[in-house]
PDB file of N, CA and C in Angstrom:
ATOM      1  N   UNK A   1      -2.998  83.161  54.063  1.00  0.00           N
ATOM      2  CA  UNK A   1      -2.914  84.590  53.820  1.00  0.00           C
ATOM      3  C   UNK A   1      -2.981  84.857  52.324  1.00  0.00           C
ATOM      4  N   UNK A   2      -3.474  85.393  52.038  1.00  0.00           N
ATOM      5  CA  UNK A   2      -3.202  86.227  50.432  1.00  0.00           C
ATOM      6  C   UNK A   2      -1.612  86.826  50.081  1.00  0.00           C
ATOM      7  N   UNK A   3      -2.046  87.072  48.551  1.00  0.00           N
ATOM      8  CA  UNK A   3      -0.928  87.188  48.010  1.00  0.00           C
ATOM      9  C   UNK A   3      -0.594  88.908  48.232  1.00  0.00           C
ATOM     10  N   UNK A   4       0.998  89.026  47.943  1.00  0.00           N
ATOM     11  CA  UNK A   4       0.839  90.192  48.058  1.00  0.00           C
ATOM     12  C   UNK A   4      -0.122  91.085  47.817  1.00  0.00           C
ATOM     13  N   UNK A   5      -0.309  91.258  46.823  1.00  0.00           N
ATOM     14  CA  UNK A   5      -0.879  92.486  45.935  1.00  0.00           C
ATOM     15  C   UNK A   5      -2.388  92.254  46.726  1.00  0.00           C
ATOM     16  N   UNK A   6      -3.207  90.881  46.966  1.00  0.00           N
ATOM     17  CA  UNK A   6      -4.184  91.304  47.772  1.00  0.00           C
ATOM     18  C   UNK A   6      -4.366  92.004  48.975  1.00  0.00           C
ATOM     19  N   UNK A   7      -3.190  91.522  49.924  1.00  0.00           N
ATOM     20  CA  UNK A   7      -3.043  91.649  51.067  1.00  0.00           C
ATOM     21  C   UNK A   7      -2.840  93.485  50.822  1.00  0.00           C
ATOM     22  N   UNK A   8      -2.044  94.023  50.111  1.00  0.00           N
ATOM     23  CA  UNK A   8      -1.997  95.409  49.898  1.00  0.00           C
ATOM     24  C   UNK A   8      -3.369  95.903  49.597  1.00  0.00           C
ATOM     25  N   UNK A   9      -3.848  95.608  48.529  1.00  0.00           N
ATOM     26  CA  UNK A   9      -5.403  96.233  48.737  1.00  0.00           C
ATOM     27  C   UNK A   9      -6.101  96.175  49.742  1.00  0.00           C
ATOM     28  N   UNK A  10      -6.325  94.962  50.684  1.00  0.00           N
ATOM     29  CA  UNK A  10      -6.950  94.748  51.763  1.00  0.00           C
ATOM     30  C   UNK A  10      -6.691  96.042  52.575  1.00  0.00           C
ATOM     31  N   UNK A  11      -5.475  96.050  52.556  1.00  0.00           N
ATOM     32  CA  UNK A  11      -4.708  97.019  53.771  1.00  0.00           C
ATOM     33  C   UNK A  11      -5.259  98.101  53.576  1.00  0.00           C
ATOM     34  N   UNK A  12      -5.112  98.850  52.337  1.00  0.00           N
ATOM     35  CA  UNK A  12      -5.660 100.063  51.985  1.00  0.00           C
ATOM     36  C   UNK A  12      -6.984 100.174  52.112  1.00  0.00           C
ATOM     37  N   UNK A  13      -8.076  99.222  51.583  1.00  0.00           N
ATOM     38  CA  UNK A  13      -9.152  99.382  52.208  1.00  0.00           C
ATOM     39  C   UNK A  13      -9.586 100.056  53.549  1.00  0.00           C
ATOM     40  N   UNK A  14      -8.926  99.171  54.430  1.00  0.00           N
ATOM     41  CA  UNK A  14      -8.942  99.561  55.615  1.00  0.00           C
ATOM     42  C   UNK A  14      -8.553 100.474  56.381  1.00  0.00           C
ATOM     43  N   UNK A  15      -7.127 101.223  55.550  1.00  0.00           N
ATOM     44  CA  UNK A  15      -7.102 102.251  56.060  1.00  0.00           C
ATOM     45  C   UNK A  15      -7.494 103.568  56.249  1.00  0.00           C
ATOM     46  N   UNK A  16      -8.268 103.212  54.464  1.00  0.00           N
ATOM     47  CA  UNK A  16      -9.335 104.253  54.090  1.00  0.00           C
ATOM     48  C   UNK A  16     -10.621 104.416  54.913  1.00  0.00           C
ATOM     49  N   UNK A  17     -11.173 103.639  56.170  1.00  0.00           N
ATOM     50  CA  UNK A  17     -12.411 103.682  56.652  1.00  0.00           C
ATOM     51  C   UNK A  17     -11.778 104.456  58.386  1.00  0.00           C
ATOM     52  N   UNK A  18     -10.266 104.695  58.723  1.00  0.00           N
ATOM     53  CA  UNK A  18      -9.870 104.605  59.558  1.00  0.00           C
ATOM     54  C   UNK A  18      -9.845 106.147  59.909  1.00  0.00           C
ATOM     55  N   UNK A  19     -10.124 106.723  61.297  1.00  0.00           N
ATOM     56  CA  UNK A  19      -9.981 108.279  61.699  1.00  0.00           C
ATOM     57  C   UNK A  19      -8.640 108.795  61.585  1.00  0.00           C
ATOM     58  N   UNK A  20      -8.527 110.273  61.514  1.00  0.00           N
ATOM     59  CA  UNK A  20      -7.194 110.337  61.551  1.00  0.00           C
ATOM     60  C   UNK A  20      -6.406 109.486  62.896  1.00  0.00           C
ATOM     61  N   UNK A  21      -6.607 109.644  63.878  1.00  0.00           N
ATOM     62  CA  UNK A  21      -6.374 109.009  65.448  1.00  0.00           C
ATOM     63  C   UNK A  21      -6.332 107.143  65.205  1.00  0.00           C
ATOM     64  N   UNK A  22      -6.802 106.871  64.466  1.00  0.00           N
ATOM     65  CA  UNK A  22      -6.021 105.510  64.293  1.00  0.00           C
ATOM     66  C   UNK A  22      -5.523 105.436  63.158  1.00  0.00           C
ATOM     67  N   UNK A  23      -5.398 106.149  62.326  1.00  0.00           N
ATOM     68  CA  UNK A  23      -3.833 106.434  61.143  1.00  0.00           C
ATOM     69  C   UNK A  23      -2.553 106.513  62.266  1.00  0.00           C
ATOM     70  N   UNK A  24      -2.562 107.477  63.111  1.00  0.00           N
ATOM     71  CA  UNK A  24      -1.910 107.830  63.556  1.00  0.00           C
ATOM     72  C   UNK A  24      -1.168 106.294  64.405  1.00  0.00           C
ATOM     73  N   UNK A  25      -1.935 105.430  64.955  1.00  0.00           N
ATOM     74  CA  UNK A  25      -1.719 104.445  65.538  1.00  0.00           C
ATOM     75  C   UNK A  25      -0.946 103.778  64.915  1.00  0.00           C
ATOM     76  N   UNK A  26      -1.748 103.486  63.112  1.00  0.00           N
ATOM     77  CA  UNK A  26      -1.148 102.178  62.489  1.00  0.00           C
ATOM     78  C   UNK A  26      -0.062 103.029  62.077  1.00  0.00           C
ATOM     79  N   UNK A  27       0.176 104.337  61.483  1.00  0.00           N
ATOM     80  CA  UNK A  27       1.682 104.329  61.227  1.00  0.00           C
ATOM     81  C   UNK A  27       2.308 104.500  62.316  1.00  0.00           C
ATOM     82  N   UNK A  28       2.660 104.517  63.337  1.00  0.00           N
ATOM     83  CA  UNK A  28       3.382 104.066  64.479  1.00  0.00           C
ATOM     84  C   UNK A  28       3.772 102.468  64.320  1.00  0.00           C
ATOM     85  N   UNK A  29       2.673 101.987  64.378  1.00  0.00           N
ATOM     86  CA  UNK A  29       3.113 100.199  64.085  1.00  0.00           C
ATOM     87  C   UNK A  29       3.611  99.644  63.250  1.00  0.00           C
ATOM     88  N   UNK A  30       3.240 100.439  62.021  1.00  0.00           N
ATOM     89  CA  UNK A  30       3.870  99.930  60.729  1.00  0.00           C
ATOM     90  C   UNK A  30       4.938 100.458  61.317  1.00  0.00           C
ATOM     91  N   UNK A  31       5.564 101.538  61.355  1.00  0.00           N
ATOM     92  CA  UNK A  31       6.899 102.416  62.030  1.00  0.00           C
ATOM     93  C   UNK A  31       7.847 101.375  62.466  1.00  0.00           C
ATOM     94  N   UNK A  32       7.422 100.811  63.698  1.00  0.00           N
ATOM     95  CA  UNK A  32       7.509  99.608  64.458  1.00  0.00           C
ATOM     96  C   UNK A  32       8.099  98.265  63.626  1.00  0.00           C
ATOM     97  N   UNK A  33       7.056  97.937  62.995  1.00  0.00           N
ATOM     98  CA  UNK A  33       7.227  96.491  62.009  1.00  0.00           C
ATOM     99  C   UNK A  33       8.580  97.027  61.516  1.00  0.00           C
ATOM    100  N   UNK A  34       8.754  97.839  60.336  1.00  0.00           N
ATOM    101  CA  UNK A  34       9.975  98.242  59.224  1.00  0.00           C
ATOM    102  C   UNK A  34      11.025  98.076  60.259  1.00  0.00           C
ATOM    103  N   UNK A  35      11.292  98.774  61.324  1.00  0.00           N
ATOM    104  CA  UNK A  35      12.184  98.756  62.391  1.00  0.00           C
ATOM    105  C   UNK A  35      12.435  97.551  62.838  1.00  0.00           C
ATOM    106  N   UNK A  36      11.529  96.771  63.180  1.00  0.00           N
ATOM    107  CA  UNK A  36      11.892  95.314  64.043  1.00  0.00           C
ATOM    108  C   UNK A  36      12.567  94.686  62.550  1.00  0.00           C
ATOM    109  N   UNK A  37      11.830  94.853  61.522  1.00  0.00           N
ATOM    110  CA  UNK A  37      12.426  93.568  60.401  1.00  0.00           C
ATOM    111  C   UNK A  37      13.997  94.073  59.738  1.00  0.00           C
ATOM    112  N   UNK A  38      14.524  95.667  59.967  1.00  0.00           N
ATOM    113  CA  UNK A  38      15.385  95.733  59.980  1.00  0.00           C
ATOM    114  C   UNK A  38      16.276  95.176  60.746  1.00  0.00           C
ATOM    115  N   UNK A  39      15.885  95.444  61.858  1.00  0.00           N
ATOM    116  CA  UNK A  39      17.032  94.680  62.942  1.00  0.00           C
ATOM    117  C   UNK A  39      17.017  93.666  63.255  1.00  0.00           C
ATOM    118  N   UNK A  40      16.230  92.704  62.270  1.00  0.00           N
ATOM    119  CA  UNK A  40      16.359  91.523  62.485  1.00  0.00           C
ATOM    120  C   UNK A  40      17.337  91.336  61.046  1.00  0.00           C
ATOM    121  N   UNK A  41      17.119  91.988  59.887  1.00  0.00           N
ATOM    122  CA  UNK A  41      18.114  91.623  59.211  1.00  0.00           C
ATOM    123  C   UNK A  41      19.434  92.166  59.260  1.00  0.00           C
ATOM    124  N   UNK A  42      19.389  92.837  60.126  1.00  0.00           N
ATOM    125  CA  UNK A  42      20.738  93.216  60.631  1.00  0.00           C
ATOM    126  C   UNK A  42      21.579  91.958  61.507  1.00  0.00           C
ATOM    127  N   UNK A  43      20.940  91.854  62.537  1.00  0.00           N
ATOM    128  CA  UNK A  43      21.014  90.547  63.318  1.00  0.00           C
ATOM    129  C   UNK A  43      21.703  89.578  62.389  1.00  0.00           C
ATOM    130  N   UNK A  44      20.906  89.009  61.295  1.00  0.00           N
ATOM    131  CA  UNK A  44      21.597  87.928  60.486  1.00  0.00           C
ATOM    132  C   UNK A  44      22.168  88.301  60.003  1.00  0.00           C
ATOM    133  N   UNK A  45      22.987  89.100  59.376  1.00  0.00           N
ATOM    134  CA  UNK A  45      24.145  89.866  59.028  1.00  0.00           C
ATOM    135  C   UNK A  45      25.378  89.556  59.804  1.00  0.00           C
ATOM    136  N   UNK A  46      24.806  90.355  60.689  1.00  0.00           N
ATOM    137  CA  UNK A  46      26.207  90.139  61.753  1.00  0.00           C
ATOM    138  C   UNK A  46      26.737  88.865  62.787  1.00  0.00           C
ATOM    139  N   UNK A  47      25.436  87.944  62.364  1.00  0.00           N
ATOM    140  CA  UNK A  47      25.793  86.586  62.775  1.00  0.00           C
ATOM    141  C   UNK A  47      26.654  85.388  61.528  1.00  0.00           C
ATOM    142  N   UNK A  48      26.805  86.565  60.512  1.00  0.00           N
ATOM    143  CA  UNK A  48      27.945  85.591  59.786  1.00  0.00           C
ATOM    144  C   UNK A  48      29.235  85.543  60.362  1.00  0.00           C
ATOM    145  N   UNK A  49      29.410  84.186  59.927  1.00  0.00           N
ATOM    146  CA  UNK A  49      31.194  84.230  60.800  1.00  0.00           C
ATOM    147  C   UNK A  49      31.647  85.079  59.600  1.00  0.00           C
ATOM    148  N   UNK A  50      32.763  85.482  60.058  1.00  0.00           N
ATOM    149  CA  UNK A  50      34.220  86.618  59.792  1.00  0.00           C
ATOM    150  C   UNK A  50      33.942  88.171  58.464  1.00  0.00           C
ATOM    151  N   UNK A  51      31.884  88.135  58.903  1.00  0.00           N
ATOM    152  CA  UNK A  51      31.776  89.496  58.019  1.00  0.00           C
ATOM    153  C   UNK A  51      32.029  90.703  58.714  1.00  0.00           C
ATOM    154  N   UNK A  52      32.861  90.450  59.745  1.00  0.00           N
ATOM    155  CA  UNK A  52      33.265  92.147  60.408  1.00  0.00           C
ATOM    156  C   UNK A  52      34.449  91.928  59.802  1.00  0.00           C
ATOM    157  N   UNK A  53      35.160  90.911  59.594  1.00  0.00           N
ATOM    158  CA  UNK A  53      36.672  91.002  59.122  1.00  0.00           C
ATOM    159  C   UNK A  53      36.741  90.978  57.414  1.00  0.00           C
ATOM    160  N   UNK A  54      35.883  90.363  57.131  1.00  0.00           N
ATOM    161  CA  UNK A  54      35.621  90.771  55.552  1.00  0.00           C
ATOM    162  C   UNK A  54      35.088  92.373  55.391  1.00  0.00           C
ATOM    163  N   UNK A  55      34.752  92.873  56.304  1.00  0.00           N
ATOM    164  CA  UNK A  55      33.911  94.434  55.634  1.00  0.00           C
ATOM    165  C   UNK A  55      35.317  95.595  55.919  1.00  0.00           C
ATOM    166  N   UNK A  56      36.188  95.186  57.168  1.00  0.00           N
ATOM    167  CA  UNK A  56      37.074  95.743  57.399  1.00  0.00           C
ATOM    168  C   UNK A  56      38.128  95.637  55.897  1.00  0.00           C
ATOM    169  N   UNK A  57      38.487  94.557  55.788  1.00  0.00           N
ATOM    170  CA  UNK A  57      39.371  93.929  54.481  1.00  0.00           C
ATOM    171  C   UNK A  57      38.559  95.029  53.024  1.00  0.00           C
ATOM    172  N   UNK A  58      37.309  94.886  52.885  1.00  0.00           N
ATOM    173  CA  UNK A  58      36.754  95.499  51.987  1.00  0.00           C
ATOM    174  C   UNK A  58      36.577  97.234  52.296  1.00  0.00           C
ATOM    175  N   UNK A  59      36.924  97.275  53.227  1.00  0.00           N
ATOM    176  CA  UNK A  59      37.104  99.103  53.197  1.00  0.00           C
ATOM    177  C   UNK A  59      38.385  99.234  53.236  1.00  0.00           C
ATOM    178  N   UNK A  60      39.128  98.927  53.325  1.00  0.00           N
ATOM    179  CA  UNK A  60      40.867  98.817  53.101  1.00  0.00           C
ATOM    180  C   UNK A  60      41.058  99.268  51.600  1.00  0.00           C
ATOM    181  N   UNK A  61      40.398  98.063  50.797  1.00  0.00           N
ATOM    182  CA  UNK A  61      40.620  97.693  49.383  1.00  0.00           C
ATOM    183  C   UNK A  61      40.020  99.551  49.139  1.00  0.00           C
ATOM    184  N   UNK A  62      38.701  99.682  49.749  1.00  0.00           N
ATOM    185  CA  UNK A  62      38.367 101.283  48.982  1.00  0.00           C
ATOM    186  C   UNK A  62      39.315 102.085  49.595  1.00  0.00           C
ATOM    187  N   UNK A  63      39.738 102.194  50.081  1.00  0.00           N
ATOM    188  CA  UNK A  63      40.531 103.085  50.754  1.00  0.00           C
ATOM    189  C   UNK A  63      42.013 103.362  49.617  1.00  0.00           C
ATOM    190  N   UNK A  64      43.111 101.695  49.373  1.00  0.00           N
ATOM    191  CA  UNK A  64      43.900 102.327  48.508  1.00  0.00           C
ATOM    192  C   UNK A  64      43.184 101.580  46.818  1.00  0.00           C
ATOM    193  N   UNK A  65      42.321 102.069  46.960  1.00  0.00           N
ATOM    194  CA  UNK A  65      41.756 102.413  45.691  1.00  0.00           C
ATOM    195  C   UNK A  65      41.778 100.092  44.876  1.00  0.00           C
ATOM    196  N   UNK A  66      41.780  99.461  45.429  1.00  0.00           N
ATOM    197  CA  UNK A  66      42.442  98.244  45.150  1.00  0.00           C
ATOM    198  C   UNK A  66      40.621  97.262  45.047  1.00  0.00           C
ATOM    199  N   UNK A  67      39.895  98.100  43.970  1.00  0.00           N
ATOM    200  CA  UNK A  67      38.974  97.613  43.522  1.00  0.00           C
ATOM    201  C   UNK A  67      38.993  96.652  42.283  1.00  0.00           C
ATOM    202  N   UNK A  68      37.319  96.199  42.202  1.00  0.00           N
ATOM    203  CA  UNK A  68      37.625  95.205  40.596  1.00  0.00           C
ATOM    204  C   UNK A  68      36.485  96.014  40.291  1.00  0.00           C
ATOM    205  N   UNK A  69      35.772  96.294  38.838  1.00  0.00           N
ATOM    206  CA  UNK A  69      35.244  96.446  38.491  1.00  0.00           C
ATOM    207  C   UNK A  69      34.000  95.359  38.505  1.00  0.00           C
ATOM    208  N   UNK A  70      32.558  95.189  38.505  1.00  0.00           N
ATOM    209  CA  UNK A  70      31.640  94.257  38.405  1.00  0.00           C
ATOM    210  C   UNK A  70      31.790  93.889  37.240  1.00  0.00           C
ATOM    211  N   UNK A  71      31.593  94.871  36.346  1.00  0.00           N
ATOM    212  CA  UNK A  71      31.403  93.804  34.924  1.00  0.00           C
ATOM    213  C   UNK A  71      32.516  92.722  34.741  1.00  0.00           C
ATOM    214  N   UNK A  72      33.730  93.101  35.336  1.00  0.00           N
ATOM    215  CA  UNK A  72      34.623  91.972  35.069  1.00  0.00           C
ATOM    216  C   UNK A  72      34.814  90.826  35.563  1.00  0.00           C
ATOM    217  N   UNK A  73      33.759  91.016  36.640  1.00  0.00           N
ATOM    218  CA  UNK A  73      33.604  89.490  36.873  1.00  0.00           C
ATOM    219  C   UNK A  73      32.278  89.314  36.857  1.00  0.00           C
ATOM    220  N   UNK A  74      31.236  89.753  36.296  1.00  0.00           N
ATOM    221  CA  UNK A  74      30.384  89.082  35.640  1.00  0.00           C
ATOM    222  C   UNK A  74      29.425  89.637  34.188  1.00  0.00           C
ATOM    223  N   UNK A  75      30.155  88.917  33.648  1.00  0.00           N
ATOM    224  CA  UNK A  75      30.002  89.938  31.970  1.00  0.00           C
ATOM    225  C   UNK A  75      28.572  89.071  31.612  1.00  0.00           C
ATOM    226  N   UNK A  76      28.172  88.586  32.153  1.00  0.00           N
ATOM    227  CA  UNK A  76      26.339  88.632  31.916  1.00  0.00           C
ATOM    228  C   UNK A  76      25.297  88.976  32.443  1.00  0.00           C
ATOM    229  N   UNK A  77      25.605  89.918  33.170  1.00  0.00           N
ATOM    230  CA  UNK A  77      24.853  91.083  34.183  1.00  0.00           C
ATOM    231  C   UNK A  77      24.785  92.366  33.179  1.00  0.00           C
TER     232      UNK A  77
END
């Protein structure tokens, strides 16, 4: 396959020769794709062990205010 940036021109090429009635198709599919690859990274998300109990623990902390600042733990960012 090509590299990004080709594969993007390619694409556009093609979509430029396309009727409105199959625009209409491919953004449905593209629609489709963004959707499936979300919920697939959702999926691996929630197949970490104990990140429902870490996100719970971490809305607690926002809740009574019992944050750290980023820069302070990483002052080369």
């Amino acid at each position: 396959m090509a590299n990004t940036s080709e594969a993007h021109e390619q694409i556009y090429r093609y979509v430029e020769q396309l009727s409105q009635e199959r625009l209409a198709v491919v953004l449905d599919f593209l629609s489709y794709l963004v959707e499936r690859e979300s919920n697939d990274a959702t999926a691996e998300l929630l197949a970490l062990p104990n990140l429902s109990a870490e996100l719970e623990i971490a809305e607690q902390q926002v809740v009574i205010e019992e944050l750290v600042d980023w820069r302070a733990l990483r002052s080369d960012v």
